[in-house]
N, C-alpha and C. Protein backbone atom coordinates (compact mmCIF):
# COMPACT_ATOMS: atom_id res chain seq x y z
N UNK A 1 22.09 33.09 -20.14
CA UNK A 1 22.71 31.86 -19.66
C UNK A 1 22.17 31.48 -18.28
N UNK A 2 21.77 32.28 -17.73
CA UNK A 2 21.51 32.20 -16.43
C UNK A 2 20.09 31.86 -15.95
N UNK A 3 19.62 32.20 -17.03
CA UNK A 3 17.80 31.50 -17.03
C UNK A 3 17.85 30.24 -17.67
N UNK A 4 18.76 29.86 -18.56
CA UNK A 4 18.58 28.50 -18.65
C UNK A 4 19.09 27.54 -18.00
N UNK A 5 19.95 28.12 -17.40
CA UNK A 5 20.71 26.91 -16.17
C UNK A 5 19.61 27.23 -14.94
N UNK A 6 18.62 27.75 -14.52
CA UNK A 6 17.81 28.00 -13.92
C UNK A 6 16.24 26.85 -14.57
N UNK A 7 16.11 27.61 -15.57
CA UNK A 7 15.23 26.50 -15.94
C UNK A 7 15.49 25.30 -15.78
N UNK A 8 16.93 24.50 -16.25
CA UNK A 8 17.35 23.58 -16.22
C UNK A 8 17.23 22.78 -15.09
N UNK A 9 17.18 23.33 -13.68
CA UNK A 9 17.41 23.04 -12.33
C UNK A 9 16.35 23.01 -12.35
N UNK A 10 15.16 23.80 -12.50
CA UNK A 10 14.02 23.16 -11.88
C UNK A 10 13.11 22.16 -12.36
N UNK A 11 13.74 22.00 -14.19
CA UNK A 11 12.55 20.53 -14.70
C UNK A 11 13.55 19.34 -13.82
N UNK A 12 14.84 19.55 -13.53
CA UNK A 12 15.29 18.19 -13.00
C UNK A 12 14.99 18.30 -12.10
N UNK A 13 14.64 19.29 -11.02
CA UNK A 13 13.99 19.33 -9.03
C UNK A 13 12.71 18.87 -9.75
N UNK A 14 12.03 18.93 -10.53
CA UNK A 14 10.78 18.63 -10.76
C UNK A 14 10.41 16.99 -10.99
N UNK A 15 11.23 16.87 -12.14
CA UNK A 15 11.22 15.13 -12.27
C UNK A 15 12.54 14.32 -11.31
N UNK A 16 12.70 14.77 -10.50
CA UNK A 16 13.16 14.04 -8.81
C UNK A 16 12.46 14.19 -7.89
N UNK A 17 11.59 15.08 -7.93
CA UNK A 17 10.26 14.95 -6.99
C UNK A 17 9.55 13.76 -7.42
N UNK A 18 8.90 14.06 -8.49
CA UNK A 18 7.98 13.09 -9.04
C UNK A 18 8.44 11.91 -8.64
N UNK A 19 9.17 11.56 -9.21
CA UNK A 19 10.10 10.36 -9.34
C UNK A 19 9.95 9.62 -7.45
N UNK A 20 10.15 10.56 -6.65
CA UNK A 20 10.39 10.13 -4.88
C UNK A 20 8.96 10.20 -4.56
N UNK A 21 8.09 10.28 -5.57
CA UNK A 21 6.41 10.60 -5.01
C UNK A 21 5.91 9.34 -5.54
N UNK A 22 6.12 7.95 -5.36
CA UNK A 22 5.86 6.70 -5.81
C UNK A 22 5.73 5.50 -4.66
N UNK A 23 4.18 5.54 -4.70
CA UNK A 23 3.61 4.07 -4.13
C UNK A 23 4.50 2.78 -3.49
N UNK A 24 5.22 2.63 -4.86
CA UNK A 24 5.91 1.45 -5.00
C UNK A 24 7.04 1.52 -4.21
N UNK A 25 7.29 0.66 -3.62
CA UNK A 25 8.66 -0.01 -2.55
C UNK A 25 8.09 -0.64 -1.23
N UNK A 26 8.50 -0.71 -0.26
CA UNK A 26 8.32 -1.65 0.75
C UNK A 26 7.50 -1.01 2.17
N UNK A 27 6.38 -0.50 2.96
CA UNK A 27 5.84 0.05 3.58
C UNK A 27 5.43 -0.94 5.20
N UNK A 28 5.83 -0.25 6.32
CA UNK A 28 5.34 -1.05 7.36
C UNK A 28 3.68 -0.18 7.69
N UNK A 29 3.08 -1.51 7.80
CA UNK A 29 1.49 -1.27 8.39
C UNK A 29 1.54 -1.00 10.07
N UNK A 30 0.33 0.16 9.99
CA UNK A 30 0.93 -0.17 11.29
C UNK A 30 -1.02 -0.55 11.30
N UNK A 31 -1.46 -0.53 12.56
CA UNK A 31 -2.82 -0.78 13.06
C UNK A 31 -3.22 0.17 12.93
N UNK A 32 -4.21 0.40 12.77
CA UNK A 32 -5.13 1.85 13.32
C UNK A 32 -5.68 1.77 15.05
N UNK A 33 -5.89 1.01 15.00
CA UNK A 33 -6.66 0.47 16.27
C UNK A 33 -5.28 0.38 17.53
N UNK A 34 -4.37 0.03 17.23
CA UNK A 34 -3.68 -0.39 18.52
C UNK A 34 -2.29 0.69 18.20
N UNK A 35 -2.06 0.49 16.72
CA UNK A 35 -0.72 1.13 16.86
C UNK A 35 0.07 0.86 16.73
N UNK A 36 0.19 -0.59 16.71
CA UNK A 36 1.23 -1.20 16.68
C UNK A 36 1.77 -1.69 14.99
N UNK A 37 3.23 -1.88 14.81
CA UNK A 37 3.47 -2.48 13.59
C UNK A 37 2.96 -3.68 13.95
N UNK A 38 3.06 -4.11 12.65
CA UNK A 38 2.15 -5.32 12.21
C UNK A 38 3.20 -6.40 10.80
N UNK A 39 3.34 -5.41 9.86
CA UNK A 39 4.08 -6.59 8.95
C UNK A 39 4.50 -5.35 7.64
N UNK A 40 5.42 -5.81 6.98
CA UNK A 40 6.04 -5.08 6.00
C UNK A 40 5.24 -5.66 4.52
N UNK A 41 4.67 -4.37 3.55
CA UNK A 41 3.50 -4.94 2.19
C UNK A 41 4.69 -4.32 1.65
N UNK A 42 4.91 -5.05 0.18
CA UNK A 42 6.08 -4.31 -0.82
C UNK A 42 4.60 -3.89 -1.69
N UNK A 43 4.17 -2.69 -2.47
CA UNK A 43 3.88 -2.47 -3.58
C UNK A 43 4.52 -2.28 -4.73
N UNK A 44 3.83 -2.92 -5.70
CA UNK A 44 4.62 -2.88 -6.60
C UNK A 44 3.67 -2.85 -7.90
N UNK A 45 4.00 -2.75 -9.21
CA UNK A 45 3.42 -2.41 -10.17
C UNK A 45 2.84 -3.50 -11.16
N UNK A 46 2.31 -4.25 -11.83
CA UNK A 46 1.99 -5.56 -12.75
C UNK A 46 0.71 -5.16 -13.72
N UNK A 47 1.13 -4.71 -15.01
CA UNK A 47 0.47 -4.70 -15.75
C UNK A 47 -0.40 -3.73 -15.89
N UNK A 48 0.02 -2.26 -15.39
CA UNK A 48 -0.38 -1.30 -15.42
C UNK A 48 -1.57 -0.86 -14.23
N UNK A 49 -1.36 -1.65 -13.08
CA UNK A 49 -1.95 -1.75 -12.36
C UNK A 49 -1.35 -1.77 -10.87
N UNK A 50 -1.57 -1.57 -9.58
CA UNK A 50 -1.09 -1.95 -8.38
C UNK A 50 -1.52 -3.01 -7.48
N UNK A 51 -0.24 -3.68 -7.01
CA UNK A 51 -0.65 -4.48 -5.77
C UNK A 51 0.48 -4.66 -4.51
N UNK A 52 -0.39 -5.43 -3.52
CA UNK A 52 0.54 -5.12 -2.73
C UNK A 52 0.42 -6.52 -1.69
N UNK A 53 1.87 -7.23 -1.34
CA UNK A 53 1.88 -8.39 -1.08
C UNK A 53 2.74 -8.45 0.58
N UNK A 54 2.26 -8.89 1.22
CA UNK A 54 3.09 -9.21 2.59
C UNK A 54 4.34 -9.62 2.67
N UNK A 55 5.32 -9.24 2.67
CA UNK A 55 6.72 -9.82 2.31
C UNK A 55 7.45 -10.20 3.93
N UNK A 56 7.04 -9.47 4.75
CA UNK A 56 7.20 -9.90 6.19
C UNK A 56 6.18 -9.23 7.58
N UNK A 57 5.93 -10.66 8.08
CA UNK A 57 5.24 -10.46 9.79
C UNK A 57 6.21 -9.82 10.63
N UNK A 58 6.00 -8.89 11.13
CA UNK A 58 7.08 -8.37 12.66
C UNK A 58 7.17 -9.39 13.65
N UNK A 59 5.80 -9.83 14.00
CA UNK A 59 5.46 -10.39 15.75
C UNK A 59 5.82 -11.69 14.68
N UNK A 60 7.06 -12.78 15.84
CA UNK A 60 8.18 -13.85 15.43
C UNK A 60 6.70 -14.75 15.58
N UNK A 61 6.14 -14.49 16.59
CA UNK A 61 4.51 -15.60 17.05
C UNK A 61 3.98 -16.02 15.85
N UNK A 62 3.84 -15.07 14.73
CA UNK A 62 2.34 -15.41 13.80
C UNK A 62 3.56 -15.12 12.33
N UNK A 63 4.27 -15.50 12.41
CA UNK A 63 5.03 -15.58 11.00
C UNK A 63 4.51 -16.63 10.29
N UNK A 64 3.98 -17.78 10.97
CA UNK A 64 3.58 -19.27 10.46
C UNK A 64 2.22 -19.26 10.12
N UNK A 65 1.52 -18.04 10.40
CA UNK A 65 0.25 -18.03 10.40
C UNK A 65 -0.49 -18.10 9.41
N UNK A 66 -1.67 -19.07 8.65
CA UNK A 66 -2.22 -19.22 7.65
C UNK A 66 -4.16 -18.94 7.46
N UNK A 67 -4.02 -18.28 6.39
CA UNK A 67 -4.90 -17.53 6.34
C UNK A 67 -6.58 -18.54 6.27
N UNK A 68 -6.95 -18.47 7.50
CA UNK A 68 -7.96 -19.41 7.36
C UNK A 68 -9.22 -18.97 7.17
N UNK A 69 -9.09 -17.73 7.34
CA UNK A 69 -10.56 -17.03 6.83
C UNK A 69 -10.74 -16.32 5.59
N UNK A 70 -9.62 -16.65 4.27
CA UNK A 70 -9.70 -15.75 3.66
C UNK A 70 -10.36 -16.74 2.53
N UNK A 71 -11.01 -15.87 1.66
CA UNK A 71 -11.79 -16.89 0.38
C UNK A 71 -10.74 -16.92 -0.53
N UNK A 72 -11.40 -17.64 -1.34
CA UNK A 72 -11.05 -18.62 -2.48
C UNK A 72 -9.57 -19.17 -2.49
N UNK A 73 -9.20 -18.70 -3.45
CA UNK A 73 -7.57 -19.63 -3.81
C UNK A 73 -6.54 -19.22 -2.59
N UNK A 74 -7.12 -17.61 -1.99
CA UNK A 74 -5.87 -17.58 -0.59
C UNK A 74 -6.30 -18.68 0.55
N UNK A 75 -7.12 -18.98 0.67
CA UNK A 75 -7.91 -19.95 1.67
C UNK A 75 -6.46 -21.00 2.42
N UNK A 76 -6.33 -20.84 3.67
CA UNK A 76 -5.38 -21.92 4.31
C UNK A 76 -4.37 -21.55 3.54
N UNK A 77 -3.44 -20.12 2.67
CA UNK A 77 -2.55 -19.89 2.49
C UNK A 77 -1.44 -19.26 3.85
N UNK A 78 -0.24 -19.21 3.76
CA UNK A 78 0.22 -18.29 4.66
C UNK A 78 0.17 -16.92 4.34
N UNK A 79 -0.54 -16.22 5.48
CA UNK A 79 -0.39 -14.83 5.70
C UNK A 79 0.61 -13.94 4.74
N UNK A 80 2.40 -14.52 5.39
CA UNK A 80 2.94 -14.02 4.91
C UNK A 80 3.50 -14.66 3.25
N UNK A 81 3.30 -13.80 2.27
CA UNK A 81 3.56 -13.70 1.11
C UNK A 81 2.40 -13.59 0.35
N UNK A 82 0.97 -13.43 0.68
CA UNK A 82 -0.13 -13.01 0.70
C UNK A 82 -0.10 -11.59 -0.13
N UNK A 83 -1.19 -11.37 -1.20
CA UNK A 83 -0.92 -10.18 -1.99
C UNK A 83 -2.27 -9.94 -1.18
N UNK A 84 -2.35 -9.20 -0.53
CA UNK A 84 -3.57 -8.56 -0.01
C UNK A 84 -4.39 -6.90 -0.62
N UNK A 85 -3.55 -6.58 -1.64
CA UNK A 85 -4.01 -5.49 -2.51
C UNK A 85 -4.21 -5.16 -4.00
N UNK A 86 -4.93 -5.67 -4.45
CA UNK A 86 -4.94 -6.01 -6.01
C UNK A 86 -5.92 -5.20 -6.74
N UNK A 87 -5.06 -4.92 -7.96
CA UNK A 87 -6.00 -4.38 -8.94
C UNK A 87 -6.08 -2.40 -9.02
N UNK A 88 -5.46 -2.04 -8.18
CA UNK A 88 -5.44 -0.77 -8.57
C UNK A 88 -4.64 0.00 -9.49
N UNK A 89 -5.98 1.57 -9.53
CA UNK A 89 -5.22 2.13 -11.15
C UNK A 89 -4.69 3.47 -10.15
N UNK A 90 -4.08 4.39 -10.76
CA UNK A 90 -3.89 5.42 -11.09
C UNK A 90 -4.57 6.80 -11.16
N UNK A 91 -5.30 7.50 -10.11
CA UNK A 91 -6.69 8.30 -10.43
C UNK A 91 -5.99 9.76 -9.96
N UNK A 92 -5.36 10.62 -10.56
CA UNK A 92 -4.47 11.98 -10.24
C UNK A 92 -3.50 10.91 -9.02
N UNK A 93 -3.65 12.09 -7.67
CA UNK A 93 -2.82 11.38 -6.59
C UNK A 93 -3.22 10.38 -6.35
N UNK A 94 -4.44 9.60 -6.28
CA UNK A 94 -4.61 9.04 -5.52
C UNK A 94 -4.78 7.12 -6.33
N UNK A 95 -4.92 6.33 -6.25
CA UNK A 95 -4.62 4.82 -6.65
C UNK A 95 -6.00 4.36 -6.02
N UNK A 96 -7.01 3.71 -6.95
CA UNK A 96 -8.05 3.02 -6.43
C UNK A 96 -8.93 2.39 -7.20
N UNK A 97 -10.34 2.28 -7.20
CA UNK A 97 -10.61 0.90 -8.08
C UNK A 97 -10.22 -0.62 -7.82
N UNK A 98 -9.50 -0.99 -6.71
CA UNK A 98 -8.93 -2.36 -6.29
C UNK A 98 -9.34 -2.76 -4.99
N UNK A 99 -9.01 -3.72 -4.59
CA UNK A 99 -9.60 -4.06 -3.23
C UNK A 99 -8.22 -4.46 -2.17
N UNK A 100 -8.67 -4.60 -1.36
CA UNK A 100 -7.75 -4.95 -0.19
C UNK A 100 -8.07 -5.31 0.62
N UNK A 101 -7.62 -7.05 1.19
CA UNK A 101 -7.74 -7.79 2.12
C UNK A 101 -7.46 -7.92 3.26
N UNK A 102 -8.16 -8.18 4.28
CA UNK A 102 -8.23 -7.92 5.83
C UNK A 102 -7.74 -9.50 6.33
N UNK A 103 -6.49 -9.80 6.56
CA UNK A 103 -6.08 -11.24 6.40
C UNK A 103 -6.59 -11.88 7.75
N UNK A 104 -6.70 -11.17 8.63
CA UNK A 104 -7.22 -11.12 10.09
C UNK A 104 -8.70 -12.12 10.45
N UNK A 105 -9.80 -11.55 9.18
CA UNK A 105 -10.93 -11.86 9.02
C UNK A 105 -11.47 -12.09 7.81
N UNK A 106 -10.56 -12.20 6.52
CA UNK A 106 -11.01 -12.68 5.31
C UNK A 106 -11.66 -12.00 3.93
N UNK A 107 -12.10 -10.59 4.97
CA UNK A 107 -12.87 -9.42 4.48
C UNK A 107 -12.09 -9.03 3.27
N UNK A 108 -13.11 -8.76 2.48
CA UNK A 108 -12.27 -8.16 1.03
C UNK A 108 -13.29 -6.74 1.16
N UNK A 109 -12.11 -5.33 0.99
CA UNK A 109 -12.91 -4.46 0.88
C UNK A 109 -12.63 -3.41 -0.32
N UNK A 110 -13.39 -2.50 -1.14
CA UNK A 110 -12.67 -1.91 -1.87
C UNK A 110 -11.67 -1.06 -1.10
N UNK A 111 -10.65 -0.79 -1.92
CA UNK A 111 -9.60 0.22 -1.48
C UNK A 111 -9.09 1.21 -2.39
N UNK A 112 -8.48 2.50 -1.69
CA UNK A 112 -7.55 3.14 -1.99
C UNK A 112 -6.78 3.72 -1.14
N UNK A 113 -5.13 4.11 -2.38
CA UNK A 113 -4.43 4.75 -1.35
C UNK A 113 -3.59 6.12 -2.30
N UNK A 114 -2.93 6.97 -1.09
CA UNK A 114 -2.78 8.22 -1.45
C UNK A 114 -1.58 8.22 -0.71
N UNK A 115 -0.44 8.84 -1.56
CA UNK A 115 1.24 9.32 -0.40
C UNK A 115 0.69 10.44 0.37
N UNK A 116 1.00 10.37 1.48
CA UNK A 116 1.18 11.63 2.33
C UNK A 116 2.42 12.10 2.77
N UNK A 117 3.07 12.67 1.71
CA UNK A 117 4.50 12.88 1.34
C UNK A 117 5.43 11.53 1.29
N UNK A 118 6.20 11.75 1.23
CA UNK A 118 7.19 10.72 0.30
C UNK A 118 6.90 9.78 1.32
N UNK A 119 7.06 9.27 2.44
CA UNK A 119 6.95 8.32 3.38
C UNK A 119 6.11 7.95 4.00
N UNK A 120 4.83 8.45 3.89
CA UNK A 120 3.85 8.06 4.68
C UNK A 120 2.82 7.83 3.33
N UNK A 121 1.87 6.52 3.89
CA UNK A 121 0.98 6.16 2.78
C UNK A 121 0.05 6.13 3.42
N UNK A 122 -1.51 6.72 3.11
CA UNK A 122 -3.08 6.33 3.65
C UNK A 122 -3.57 6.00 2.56
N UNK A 123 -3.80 4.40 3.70
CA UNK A 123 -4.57 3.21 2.84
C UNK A 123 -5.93 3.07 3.19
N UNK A 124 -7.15 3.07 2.65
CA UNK A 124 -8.28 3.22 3.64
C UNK A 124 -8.92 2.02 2.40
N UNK A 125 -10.11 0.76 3.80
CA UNK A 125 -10.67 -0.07 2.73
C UNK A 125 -12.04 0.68 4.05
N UNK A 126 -12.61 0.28 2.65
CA UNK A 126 -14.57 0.76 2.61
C UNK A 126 -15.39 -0.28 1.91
N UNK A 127 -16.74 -0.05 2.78
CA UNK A 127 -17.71 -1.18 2.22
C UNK A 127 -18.40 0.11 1.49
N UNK A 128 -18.81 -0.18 -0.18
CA UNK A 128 -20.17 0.77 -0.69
C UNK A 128 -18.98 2.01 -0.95
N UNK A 129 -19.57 3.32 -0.03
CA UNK A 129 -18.89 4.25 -0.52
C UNK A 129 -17.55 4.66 0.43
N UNK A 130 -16.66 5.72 0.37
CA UNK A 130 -15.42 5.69 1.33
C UNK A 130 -15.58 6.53 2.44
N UNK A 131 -16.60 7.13 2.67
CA UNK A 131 -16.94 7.21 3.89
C UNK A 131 -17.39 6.16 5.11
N UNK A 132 -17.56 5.09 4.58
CA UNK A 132 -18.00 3.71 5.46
C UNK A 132 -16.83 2.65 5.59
N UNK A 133 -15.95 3.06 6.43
CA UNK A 133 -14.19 2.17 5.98
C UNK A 133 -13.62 2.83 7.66
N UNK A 134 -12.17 2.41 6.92
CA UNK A 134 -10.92 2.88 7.92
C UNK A 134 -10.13 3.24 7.11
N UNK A 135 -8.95 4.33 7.95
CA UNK A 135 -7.70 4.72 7.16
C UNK A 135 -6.37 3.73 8.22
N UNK A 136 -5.54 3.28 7.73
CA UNK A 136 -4.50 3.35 8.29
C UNK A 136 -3.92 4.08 7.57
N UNK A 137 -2.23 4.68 8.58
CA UNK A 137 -0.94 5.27 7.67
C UNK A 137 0.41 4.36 7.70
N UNK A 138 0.70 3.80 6.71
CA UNK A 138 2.02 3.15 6.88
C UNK A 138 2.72 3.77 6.45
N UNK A 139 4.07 3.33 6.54
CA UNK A 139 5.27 3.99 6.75
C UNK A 139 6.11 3.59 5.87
N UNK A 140 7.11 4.11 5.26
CA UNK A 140 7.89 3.84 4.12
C UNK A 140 9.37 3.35 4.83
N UNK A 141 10.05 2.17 4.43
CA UNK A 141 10.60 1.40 4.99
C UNK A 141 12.12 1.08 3.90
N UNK A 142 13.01 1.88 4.43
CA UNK A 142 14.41 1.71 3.24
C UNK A 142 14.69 0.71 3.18
């Protein structure tokens, strides 16, 4: 009796881990460069795939701010509500194959990203291969 109420406890500690080890919900960016927050991306899931959209600017200054360097259909959109991460799969830990937009300068770069435990996410975009990029770490946001 006692090994199965044992077993029992650990496939459910097991699939409640899993379960709290997920991409998806609401993350503040911060900079790499300065440090500073910057704006809240919700990820979220569509079609067996990931993306990830600006749902709020921090700094009250550039909430209005529209994306004038970015190509095609985002072109002269606002910043905020901007999906700036599209198209990623599923690769073990880590999510990639998609790109991610630099709303700043228009840049589309490939991306991926990886949890670094339940609350912290490294997002890194690269030109070519992923040694030629940046990482930021954002932060998981209740």
């Amino acid at each position: 009796m006692k090994k199965i109420l044992l077993t029992i406890s650990l496939v459910v500690l097991t699939v409640m881990t899993a379960m709290s080890q997920d991409v998806t919900g609401k993350w503040k960016t911060i900079d790499d460069e300065t440090g500073e927050a910057k704006s809240i991306v919700e990820i979220y899931k569509q079609n067996g795939k990931v993306y990830g959209k600006i749902v709020e600017i921090l700094n009250p200054a550039k909430r209005n701010v529209k994306c004038d360097k970015c190509p095609g259909e985002d072109k002269d959109k606002p910043v905020q509500g901007l999906v700036i991460i599209k198209g990623l799969e599923k690769d073990g830990d880590e999510y990639n194959d998609g790109t991610i937009m630099d709303p700043n300068n228009g840049k589309v770069y490939k991306c991926y990203i990886e949890l670094d435990g339940p609350n912290k996410l490294d997002v890194r975009g690269y030109i070519g291969f992923s040694l030629l990029g940046r990482t930021q770490t954002w932060t998981r946001v209740d």
